[in-house]
Every structure is written in structure tokens, then in C-alpha cells.
PDB file of N, CA and C in Angstrom:
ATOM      1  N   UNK A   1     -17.927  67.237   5.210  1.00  0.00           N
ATOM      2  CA  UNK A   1     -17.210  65.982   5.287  1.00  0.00           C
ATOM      3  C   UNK A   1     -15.848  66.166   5.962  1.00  0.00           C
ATOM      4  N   UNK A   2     -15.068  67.222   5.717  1.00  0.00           N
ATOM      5  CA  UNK A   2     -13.661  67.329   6.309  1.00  0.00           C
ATOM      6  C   UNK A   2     -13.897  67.724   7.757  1.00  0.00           C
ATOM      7  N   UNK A   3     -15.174  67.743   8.308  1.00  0.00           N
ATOM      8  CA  UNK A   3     -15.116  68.030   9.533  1.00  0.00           C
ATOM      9  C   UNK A   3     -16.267  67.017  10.051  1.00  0.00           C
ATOM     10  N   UNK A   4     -16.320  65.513   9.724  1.00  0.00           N
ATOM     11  CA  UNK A   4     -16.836  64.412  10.155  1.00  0.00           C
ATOM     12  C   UNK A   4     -17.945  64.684  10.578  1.00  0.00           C
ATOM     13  N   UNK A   5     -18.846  65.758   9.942  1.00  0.00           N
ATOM     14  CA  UNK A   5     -20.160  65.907  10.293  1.00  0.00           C
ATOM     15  C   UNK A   5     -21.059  65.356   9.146  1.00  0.00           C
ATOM     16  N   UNK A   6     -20.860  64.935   7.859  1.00  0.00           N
ATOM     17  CA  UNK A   6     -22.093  64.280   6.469  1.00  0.00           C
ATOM     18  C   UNK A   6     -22.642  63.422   6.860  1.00  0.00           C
ATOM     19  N   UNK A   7     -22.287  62.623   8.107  1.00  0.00           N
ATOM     20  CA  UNK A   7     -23.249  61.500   8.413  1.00  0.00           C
ATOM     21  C   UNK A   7     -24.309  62.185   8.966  1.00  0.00           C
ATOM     22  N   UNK A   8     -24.281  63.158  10.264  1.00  0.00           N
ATOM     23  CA  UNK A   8     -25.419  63.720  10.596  1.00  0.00           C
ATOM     24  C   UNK A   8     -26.051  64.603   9.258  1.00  0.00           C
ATOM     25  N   UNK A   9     -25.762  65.407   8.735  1.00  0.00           N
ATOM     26  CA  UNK A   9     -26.313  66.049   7.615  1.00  0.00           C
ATOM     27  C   UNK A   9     -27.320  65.544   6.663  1.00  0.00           C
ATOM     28  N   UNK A  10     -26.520  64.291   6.429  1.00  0.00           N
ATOM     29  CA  UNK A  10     -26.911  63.099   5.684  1.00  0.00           C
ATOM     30  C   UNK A  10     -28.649  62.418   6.051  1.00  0.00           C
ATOM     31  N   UNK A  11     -28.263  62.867   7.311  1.00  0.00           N
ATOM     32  CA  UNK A  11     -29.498  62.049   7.864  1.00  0.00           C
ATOM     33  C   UNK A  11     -29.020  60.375   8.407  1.00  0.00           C
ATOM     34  N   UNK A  12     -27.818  60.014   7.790  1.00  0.00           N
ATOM     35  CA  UNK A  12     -27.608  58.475   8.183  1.00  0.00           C
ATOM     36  C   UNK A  12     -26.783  57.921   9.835  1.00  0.00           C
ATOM     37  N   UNK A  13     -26.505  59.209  10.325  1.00  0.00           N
ATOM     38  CA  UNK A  13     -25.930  59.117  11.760  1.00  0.00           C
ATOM     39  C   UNK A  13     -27.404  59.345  12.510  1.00  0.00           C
ATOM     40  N   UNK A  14     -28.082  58.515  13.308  1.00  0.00           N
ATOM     41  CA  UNK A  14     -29.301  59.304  13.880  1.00  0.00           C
ATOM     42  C   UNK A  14     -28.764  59.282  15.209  1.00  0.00           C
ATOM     43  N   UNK A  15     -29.650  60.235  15.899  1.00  0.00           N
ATOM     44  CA  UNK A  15     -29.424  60.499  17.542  1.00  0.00           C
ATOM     45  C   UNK A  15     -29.249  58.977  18.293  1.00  0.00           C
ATOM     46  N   UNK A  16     -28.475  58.477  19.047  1.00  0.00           N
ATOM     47  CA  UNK A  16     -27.951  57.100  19.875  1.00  0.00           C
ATOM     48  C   UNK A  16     -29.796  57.550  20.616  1.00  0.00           C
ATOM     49  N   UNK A  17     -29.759  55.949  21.020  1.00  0.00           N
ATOM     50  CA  UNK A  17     -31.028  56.217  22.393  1.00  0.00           C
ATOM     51  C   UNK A  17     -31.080  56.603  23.431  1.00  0.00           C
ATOM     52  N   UNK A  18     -30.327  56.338  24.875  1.00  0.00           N
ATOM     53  CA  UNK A  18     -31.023  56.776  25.903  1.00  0.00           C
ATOM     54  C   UNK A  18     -30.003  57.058  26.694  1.00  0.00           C
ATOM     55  N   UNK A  19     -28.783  57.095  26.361  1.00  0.00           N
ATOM     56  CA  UNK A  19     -27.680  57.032  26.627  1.00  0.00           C
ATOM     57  C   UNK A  19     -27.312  59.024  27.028  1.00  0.00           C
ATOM     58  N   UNK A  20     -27.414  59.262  27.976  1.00  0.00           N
ATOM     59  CA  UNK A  20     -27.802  61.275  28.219  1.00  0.00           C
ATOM     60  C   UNK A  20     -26.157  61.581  27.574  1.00  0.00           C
ATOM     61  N   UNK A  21     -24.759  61.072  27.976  1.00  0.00           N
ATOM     62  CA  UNK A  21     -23.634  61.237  27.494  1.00  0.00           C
ATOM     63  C   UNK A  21     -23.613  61.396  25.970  1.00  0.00           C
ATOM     64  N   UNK A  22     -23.923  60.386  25.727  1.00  0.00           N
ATOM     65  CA  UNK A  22     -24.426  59.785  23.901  1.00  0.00           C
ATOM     66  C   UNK A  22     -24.751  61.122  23.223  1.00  0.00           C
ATOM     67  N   UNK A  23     -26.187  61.112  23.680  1.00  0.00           N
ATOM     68  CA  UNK A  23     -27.112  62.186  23.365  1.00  0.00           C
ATOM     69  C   UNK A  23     -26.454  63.511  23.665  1.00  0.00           C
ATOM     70  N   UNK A  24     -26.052  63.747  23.955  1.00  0.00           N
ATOM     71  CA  UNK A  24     -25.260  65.600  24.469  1.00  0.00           C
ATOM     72  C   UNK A  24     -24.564  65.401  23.807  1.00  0.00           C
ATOM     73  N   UNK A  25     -23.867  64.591  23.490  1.00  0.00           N
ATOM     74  CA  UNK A  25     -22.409  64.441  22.069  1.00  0.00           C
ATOM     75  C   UNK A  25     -22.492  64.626  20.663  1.00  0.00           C
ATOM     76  N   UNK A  26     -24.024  63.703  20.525  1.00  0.00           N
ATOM     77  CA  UNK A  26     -24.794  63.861  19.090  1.00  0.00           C
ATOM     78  C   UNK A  26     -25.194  65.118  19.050  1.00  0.00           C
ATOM     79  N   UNK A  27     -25.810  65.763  20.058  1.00  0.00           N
ATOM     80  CA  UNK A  27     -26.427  67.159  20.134  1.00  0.00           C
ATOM     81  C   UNK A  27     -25.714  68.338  19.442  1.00  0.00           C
ATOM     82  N   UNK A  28     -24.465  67.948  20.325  1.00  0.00           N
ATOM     83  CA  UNK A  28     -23.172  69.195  20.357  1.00  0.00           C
ATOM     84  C   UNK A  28     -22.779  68.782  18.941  1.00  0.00           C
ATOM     85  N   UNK A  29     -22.794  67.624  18.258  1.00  0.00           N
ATOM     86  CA  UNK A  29     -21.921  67.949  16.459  1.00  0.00           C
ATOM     87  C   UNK A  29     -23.247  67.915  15.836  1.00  0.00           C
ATOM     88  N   UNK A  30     -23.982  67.385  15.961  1.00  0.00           N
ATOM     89  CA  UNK A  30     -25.626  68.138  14.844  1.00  0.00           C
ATOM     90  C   UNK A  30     -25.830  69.988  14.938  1.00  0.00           C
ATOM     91  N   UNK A  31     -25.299  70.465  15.930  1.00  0.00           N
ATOM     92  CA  UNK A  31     -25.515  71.910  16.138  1.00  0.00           C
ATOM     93  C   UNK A  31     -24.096  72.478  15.423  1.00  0.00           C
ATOM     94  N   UNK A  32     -23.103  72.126  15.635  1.00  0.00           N
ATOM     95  CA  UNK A  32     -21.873  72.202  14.323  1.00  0.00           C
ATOM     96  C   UNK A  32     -22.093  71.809  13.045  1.00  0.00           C
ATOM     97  N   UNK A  33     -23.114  71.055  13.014  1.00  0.00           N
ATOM     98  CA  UNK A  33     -23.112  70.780  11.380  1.00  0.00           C
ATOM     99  C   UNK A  33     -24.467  72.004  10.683  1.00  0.00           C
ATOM    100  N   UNK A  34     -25.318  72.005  11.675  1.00  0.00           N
ATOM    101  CA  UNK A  34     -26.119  73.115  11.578  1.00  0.00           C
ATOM    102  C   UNK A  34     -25.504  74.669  10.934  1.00  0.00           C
ATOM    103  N   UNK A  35     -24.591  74.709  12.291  1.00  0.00           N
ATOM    104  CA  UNK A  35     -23.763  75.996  12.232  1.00  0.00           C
ATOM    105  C   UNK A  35     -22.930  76.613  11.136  1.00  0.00           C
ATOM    106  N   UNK A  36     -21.864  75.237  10.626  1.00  0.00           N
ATOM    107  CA  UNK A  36     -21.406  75.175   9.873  1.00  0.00           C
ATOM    108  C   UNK A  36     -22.110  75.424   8.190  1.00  0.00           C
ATOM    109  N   UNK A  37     -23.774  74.934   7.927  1.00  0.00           N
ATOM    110  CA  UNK A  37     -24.140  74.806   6.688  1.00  0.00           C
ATOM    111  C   UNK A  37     -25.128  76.396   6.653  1.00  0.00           C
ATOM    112  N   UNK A  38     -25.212  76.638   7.917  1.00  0.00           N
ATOM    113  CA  UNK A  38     -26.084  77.962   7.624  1.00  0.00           C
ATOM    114  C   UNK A  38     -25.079  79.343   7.381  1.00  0.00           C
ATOM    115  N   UNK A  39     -23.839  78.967   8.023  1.00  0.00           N
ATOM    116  CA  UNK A  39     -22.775  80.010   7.674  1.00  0.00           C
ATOM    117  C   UNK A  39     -22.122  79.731   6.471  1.00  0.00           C
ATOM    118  N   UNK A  40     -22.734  78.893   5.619  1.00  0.00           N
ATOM    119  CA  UNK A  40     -22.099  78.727   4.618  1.00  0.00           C
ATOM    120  C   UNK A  40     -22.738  79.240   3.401  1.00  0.00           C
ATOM    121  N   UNK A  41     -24.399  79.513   3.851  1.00  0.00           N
ATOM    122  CA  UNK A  41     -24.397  79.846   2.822  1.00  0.00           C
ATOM    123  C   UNK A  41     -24.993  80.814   2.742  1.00  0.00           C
ATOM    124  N   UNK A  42     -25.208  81.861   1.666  1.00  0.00           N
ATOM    125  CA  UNK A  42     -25.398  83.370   1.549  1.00  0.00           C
ATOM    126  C   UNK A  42     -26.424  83.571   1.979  1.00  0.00           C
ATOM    127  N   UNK A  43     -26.559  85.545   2.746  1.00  0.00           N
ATOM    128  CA  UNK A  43     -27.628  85.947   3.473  1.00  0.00           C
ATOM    129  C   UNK A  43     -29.097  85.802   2.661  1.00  0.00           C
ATOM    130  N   UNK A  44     -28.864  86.169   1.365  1.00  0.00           N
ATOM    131  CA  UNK A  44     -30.288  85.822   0.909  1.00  0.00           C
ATOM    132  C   UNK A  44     -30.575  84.693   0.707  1.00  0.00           C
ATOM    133  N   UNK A  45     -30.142  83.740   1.406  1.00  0.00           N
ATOM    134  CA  UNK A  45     -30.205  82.223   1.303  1.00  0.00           C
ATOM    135  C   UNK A  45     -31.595  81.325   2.453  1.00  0.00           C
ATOM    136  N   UNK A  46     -30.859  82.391   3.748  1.00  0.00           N
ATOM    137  CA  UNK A  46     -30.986  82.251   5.030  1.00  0.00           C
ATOM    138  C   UNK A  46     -32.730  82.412   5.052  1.00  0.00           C
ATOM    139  N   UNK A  47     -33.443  82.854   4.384  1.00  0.00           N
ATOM    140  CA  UNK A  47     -34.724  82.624   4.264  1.00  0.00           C
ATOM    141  C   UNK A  47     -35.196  81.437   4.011  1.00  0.00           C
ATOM    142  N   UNK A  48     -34.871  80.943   3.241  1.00  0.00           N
ATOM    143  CA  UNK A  48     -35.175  79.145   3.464  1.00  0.00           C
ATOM    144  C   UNK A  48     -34.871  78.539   4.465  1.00  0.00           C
ATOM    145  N   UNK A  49     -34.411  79.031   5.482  1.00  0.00           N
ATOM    146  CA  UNK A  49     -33.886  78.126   6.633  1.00  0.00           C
ATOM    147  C   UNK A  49     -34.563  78.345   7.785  1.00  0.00           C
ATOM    148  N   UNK A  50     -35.368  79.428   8.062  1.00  0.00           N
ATOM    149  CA  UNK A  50     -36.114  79.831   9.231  1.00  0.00           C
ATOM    150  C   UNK A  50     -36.906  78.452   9.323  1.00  0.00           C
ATOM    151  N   UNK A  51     -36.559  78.639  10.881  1.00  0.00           N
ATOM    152  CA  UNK A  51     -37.704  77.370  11.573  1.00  0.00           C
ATOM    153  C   UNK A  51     -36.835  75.912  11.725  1.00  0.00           C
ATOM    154  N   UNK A  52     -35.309  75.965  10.746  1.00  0.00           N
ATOM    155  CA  UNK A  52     -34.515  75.023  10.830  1.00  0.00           C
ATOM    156  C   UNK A  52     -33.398  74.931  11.004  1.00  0.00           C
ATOM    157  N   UNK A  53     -32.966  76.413  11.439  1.00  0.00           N
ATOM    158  CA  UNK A  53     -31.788  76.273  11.659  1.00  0.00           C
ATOM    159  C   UNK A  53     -30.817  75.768  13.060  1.00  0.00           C
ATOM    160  N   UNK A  54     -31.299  75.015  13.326  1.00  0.00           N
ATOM    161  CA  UNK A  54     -30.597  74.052  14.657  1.00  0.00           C
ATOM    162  C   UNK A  54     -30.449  72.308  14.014  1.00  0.00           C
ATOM    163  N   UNK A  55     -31.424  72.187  12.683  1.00  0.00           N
ATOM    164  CA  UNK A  55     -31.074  70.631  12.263  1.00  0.00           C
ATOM    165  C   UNK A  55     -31.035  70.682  11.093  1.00  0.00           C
ATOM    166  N   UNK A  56     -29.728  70.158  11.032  1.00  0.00           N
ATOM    167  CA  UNK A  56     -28.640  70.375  10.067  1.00  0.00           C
ATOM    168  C   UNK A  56     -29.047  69.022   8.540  1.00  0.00           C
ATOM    169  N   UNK A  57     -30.070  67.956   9.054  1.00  0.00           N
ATOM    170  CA  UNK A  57     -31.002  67.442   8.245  1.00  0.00           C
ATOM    171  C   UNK A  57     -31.531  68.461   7.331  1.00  0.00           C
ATOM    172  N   UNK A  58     -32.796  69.304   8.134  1.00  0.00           N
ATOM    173  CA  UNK A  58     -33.645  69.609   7.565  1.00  0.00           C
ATOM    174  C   UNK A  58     -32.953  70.872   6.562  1.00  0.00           C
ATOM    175  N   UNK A  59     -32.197  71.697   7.185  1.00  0.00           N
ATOM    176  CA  UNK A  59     -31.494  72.476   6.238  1.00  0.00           C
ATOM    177  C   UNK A  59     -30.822  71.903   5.529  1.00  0.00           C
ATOM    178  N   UNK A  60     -30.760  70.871   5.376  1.00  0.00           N
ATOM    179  CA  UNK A  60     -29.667  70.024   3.772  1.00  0.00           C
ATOM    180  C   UNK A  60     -30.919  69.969   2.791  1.00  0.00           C
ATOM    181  N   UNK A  61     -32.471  69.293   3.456  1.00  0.00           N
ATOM    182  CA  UNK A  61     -33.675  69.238   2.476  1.00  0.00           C
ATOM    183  C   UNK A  61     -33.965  70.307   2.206  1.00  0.00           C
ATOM    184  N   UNK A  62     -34.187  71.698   2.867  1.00  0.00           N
ATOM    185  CA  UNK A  62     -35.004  72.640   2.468  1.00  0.00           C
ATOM    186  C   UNK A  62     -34.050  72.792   1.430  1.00  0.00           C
ATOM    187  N   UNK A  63     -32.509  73.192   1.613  1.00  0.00           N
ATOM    188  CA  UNK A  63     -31.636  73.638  -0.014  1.00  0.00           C
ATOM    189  C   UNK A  63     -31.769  72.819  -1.022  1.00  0.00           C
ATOM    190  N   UNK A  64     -31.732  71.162  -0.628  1.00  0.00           N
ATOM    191  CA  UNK A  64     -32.133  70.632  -2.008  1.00  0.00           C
ATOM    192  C   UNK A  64     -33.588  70.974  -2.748  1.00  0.00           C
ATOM    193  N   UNK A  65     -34.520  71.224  -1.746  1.00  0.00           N
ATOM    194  CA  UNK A  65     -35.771  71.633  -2.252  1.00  0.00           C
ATOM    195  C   UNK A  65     -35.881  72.855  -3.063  1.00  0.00           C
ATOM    196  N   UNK A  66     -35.405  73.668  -2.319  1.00  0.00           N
ATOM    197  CA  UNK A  66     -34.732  74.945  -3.121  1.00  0.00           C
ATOM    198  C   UNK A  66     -34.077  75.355  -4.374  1.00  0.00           C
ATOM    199  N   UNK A  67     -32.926  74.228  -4.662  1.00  0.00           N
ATOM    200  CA  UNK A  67     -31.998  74.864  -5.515  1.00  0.00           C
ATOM    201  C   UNK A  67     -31.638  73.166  -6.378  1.00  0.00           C
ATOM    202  N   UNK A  68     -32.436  72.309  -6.179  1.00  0.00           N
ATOM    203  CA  UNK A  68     -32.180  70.850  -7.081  1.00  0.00           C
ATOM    204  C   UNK A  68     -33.362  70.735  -8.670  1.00  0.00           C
ATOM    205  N   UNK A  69     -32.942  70.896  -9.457  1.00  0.00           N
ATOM    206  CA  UNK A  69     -34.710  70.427 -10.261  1.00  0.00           C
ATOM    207  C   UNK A  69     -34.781  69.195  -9.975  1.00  0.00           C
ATOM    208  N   UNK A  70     -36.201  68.754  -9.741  1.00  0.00           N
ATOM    209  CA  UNK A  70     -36.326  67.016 -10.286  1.00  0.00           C
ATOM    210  C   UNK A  70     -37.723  67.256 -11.416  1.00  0.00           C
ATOM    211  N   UNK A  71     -37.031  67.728 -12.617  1.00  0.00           N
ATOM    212  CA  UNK A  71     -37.816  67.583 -13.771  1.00  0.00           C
ATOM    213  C   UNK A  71     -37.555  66.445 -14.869  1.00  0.00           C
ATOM    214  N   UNK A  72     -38.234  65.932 -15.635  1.00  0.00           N
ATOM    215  CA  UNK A  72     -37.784  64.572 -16.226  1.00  0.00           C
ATOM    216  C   UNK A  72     -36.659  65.116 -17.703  1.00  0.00           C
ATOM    217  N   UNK A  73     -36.586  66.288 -17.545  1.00  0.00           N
ATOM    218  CA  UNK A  73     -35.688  66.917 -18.370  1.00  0.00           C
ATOM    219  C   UNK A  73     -33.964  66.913 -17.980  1.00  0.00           C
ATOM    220  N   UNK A  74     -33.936  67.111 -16.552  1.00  0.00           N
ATOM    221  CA  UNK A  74     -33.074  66.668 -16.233  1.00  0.00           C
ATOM    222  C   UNK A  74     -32.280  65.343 -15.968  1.00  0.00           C
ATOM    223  N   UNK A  75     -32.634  64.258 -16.484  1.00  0.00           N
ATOM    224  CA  UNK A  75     -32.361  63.536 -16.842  1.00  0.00           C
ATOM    225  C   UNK A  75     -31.492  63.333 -18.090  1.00  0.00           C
ATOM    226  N   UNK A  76     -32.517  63.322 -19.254  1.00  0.00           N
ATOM    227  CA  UNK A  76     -32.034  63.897 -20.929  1.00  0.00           C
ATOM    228  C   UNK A  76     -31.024  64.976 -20.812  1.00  0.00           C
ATOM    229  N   UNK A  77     -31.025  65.940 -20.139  1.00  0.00           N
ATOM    230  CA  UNK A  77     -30.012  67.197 -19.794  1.00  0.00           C
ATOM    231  C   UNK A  77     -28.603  66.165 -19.486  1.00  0.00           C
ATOM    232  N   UNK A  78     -28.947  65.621 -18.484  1.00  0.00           N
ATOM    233  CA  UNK A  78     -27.861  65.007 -17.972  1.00  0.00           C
ATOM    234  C   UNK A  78     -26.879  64.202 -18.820  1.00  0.00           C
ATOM    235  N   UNK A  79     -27.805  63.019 -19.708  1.00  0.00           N
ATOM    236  CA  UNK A  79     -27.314  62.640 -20.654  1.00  0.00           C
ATOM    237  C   UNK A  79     -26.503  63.148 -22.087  1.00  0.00           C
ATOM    238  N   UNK A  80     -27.316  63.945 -22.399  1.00  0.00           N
ATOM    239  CA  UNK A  80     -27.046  64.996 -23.311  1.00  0.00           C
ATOM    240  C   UNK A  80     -25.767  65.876 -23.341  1.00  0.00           C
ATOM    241  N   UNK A  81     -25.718  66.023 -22.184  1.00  0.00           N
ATOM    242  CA  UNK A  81     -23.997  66.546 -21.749  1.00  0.00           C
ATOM    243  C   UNK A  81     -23.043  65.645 -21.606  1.00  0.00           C
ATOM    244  N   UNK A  82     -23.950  64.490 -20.941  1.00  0.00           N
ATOM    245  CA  UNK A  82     -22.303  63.509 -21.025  1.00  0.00           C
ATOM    246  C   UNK A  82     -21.878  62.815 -22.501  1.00  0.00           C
ATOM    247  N   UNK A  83     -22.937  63.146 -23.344  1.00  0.00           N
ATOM    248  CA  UNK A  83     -22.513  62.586 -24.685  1.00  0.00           C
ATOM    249  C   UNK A  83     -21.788  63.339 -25.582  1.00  0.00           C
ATOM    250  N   UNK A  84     -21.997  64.808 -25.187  1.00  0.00           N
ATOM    251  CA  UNK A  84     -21.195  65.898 -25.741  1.00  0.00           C
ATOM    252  C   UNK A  84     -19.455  66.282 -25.035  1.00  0.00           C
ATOM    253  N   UNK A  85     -19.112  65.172 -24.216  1.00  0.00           N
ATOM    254  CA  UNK A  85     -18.085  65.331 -23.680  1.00  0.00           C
ATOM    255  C   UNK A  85     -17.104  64.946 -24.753  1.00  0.00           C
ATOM    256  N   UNK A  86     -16.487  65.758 -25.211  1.00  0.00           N
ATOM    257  CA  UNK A  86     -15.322  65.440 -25.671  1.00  0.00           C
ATOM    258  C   UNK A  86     -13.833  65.888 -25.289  1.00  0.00           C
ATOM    259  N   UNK A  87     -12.775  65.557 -25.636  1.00  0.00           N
ATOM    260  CA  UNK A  87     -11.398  65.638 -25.474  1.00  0.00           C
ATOM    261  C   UNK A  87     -10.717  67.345 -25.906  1.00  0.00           C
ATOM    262  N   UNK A  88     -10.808  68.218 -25.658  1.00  0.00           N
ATOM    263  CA  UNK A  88     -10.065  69.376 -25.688  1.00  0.00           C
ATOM    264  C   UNK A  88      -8.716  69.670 -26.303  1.00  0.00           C
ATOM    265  N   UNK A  89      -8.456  70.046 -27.186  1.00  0.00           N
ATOM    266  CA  UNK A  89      -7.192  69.827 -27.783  1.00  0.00           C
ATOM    267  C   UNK A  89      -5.880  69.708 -26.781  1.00  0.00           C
ATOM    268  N   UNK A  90      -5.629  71.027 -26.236  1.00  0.00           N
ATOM    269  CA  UNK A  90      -5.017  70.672 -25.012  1.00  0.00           C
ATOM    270  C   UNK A  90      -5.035  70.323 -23.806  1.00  0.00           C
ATOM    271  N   UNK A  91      -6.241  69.354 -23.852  1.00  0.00           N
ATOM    272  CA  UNK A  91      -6.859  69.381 -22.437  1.00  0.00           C
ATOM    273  C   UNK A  91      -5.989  67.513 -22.061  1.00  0.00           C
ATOM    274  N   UNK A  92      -5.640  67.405 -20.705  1.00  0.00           N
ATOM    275  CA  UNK A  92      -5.178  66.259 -20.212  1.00  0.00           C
ATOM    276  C   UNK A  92      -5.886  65.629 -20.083  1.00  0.00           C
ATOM    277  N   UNK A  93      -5.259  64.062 -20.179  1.00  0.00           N
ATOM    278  CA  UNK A  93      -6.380  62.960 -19.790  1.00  0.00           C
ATOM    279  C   UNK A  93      -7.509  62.842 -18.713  1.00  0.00           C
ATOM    280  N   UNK A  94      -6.652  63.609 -17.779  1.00  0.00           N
ATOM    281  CA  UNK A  94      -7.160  63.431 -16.082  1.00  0.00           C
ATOM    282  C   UNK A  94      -7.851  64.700 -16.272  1.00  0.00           C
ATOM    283  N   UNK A  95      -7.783  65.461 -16.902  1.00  0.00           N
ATOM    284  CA  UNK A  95      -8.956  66.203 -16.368  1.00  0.00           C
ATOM    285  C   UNK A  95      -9.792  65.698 -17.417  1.00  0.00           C
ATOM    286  N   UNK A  96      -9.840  65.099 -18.681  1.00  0.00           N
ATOM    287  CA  UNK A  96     -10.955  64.706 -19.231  1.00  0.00           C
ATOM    288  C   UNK A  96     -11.774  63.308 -18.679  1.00  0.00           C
ATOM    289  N   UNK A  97     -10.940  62.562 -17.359  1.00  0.00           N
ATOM    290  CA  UNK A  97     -11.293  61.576 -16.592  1.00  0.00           C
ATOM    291  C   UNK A  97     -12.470  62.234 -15.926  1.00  0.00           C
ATOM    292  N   UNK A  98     -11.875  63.763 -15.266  1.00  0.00           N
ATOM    293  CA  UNK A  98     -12.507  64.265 -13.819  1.00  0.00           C
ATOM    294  C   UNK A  98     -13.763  64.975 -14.462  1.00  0.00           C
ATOM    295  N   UNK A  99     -13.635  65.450 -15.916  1.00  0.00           N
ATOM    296  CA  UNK A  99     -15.135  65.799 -16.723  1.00  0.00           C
ATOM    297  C   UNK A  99     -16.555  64.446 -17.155  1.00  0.00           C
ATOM    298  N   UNK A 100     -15.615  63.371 -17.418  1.00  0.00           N
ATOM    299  CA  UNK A 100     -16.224  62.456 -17.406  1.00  0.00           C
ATOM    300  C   UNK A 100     -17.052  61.724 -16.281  1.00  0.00           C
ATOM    301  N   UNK A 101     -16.508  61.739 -15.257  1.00  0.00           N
ATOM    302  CA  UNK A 101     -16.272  61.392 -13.635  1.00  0.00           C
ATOM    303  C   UNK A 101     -18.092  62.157 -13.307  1.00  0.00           C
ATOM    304  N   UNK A 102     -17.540  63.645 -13.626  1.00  0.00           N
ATOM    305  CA  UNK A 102     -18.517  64.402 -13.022  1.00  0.00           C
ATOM    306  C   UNK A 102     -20.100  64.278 -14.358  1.00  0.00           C
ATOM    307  N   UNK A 103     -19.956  63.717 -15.196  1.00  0.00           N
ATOM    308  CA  UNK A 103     -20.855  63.628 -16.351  1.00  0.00           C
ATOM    309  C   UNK A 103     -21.950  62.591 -15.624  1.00  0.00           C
ATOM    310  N   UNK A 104     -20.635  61.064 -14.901  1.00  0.00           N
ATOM    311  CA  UNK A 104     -21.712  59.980 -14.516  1.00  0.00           C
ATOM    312  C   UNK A 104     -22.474  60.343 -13.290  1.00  0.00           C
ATOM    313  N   UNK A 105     -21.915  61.372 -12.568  1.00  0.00           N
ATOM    314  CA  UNK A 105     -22.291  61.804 -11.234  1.00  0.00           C
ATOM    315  C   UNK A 105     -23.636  62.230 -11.642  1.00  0.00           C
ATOM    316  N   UNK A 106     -23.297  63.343 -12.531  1.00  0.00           N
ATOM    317  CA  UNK A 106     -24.951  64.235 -12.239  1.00  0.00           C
ATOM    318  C   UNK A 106     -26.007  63.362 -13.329  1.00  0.00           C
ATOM    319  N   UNK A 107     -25.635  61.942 -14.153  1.00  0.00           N
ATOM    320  CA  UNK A 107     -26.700  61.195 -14.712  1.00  0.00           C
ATOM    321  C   UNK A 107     -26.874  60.713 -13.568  1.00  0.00           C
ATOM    322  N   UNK A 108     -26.579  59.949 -12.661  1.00  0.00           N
ATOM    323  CA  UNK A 108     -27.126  59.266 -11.547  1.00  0.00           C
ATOM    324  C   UNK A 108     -27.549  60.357 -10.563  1.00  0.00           C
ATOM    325  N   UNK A 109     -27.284  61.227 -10.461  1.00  0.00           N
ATOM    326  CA  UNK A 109     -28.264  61.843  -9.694  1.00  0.00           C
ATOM    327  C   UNK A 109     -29.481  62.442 -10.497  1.00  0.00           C
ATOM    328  N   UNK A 110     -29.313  62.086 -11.369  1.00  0.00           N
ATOM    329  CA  UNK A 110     -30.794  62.547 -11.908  1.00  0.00           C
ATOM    330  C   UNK A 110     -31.681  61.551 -12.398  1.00  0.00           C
ATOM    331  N   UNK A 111     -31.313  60.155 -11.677  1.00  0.00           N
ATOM    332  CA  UNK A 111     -32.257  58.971 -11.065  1.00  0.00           C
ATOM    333  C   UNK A 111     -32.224  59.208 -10.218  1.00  0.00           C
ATOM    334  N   UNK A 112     -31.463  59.807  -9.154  1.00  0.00           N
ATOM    335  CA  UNK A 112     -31.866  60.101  -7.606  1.00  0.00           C
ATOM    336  C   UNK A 112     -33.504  60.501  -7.080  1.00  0.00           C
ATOM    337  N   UNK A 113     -33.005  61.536  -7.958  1.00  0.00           N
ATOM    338  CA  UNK A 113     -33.699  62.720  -8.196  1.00  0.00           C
ATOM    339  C   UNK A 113     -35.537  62.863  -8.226  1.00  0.00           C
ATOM    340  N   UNK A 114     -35.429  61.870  -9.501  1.00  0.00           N
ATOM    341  CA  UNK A 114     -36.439  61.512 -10.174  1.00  0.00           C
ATOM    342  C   UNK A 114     -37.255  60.146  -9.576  1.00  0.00           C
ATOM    343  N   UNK A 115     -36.502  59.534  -8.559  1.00  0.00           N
ATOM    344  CA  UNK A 115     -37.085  58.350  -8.036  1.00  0.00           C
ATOM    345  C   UNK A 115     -38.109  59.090  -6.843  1.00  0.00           C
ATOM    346  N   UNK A 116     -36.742  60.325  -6.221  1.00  0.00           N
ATOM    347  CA  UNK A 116     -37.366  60.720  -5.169  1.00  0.00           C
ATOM    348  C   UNK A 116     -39.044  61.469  -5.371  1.00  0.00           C
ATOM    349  N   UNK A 117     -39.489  62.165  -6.627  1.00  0.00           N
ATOM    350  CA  UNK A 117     -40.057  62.942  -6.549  1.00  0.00           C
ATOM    351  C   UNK A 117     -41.751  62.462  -6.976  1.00  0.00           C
TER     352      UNK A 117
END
């Protein structure tokens, strides 16, 4: 994201049509976003990526395929933790915001998840 490439990653920027300027532009930051996610992540990683490492799509799916559960447990998991969130004796509001924050994140992604599968 700090380098304006998640839309291609994402899948939601697609290649322009017929436009050859267009297209060599999209080319040149899908191969940075490529570049960028395969150097990011560890050598014993890089086995899941053969055959994809030029689209920076498909290497975002193969890692979620890889390293996401979509079991219906994760769901209940999900919940289950955000109900066990509590306040830390010395812990600040804001970070008990940013624990909370991250509690609703991973319940909704585990309708993501579970819709997708």
C-alpha cells in the first residue's frame, strides 16, 4: 500500500485495454508489485510461488491459500477471542481500542473467509 501498488495486488486495478502506453505502465507496476511481494517473503516461502512470480494477483492467492484457514472453527476462534478481550491493568485505552479494532477485523474476515470457500 505505501507504494500504491494494493490495487493491482488486490486484483481491483485490472490491465487498461488497448491503449500500448496504458498497458506498458500497468505492466511496469504489476511487475513491482510482483517484485516487491516475492522479496518479501522468506526463501522457504518461494516454493509456493513458482509459475507466479511475475503476477502479483496470483502470488497474493497462492499465500492466502497457503497460510489463511477457512475452517468453520475459525470463525468461533474469532469470536471467542474477541469476547475474551479485556482491559489490562495498565494497559491504555487506545491500545485496548487498537486490540478491539483488530478483534472486529479478524471476525469479519472469518466471514470472508468462509463465504469464499
Amino acid at each position: 500500500m505505501t507504494k500504491g501498488l494494493w490495487r493491482l495486488v488486490s486484483g481491483a486495478k485490472k490491465c487498461p485495454g488497448t491503449d500500448a502506453e496504458a498497458i506498458e505502465k500497468w505492466e511496469l507496476r504489476a511487475e513491482k508489485a510482483a517484485g516487491a511481494l516475492y522479496l518479501n517473503v522468506t526463501k522457504e516461502q518461494h516454493i509456493h510461488l513458482d509459475g507466479v512470480i511475475d503476477d502479483p494477483v496470483k502470488i497474493w492467492e497462492k499465500l492466502a491459500i497457503v497460510h489463511v484457514s477457512k475452517k468453520p472453527g475459525t470463525r468461533f476462534n474469532a469470536y471467542d477471542d474477541f469476547f475474551s478481550i479485556r482491559k489490562k491493568e495498565d494497559e491504555s485505552l487506545q491500545s485496548l481500542m487498537t486490540r478491539i479494532d483488530e478483534g472486529m477485523h479478524q471476525i469479519q474476515k472469518s466471514y470472508v473467509l468462509l463465504a469464499s470457500h
